[in-house]
Protein backbone atom coordinates (compact mmCIF):
# COMPACT_ATOMS: atom_id res chain seq x y z
CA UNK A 1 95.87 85.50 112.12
CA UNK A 2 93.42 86.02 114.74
CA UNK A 3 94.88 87.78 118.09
CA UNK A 4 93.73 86.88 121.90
CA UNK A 5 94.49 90.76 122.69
CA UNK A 6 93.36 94.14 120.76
CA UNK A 7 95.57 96.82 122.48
CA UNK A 8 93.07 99.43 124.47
CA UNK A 9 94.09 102.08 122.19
CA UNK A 10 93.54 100.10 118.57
CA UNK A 11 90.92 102.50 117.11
CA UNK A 12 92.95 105.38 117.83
CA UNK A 13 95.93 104.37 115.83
CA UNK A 14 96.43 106.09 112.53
CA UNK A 15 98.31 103.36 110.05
CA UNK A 16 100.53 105.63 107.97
CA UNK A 17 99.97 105.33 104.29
CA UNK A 18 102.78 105.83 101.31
CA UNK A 19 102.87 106.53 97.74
CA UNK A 20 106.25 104.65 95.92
CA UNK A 21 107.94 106.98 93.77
CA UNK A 22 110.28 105.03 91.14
CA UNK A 23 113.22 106.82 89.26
CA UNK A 24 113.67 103.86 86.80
CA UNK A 25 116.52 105.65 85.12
CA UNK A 26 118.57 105.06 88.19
CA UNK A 27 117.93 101.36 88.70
CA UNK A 28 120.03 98.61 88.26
CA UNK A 29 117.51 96.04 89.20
CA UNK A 30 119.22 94.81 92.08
CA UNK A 31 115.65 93.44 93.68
CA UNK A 32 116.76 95.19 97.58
CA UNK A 33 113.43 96.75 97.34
CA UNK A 34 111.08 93.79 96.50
CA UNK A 35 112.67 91.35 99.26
CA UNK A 36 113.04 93.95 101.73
CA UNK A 37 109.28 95.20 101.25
CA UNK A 38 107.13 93.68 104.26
CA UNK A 39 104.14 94.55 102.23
CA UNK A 40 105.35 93.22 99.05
CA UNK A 41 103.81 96.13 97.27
CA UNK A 42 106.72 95.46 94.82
CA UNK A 43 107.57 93.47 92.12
CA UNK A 44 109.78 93.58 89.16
CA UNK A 45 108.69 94.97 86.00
CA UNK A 46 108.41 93.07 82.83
CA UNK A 47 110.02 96.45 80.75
CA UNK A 48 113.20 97.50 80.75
CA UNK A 49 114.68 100.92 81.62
CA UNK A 50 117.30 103.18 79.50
CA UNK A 51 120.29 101.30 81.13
CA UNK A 52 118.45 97.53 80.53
CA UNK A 53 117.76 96.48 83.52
CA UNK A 54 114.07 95.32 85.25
CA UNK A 55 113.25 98.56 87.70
CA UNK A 56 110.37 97.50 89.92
CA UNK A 57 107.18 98.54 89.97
CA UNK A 58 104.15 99.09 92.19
CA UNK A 59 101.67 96.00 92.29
CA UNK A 60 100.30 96.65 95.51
CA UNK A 61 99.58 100.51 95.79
CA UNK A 62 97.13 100.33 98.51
CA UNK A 63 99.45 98.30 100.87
CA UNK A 64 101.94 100.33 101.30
CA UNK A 65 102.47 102.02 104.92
CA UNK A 66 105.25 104.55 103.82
CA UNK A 67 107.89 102.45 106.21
CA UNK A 68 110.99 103.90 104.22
CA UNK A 69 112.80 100.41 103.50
CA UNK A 70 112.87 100.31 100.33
CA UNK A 71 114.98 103.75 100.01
CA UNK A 72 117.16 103.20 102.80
CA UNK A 73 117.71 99.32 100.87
CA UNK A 74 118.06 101.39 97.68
CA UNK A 75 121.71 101.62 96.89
CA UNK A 76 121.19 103.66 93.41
CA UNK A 77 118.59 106.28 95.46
CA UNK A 78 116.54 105.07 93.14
CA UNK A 79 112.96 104.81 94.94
CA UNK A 80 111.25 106.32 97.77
CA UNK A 81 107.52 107.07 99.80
CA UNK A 82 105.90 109.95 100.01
CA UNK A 83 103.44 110.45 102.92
CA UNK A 84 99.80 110.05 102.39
CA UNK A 85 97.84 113.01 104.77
CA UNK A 86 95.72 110.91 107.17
CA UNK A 87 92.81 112.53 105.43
CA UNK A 88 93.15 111.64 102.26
CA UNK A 89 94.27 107.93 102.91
CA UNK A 90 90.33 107.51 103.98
CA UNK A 91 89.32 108.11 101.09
CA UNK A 92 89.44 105.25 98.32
CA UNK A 93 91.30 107.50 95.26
CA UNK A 94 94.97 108.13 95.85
CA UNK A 95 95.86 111.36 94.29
CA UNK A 96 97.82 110.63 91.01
CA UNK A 97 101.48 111.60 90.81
CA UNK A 98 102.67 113.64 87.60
CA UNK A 99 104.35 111.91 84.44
CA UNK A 100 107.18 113.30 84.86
CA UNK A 101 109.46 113.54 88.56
CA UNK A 102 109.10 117.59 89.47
CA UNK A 103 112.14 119.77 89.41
CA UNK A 104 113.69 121.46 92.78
CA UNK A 105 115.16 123.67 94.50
CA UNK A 106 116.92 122.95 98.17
CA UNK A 107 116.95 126.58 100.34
CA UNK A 108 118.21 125.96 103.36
CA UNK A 109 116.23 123.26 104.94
CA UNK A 110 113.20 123.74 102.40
CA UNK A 111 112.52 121.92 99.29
CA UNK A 112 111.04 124.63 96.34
CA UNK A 113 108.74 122.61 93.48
């Protein structure tokens, strides 16, 4: 869709960018995520997970702007976005996340990898 008016500011505006994280051992393939996605960067997977249920997956990984819908939708906790740093979202490699989900530690207000 073409628009009449650009906003004076339009070059200036940083689009936030989001990697999905999945914990597919939580899901119980309920679908909130997919139909709640407004960039339908989701869709379900063709696998199963441990309990036997379709966890979604990530079709779309460059669409995603990191607007936190699909874990607030989420009623397992099962998903969520991690912020991309405006200067690596220029650049056309995301990083890659590890295999397996890292282990924490909560002190206080800080998270501990």
């Amino acid at each position: 869709m073409r628009y009449w008016r650009v906003p004076l500011d339009s070059k200036e505006i940083v689009v936030s960018r989001g990697i999905v994280v999945i914990l597919e051992e939580r899901c119980k393939g309920c679908g909130y995520c997919i139909a709640y996605c407004p960039r339908n960067v989701l869709e379900l997977s063709p696998g199963y997970n441990v309990k036997g249920y379709h966890p979604p997956i990530v079709k779309k990984p460059d669409d995603c702007v990191n607007c936190h819908y699909c874990e607030t939708i989420c009623p397992d906790f099962a998903i969520y976005s991690l912020e991309i740093p405006p200067e690596l979202s220029q650049q056309a490699v995301l990083p890659e996340l590890p295999a397996e989900i890292p282990k924490y530690a909560v002190d206080g207000n800080n998270l501990n990898f």
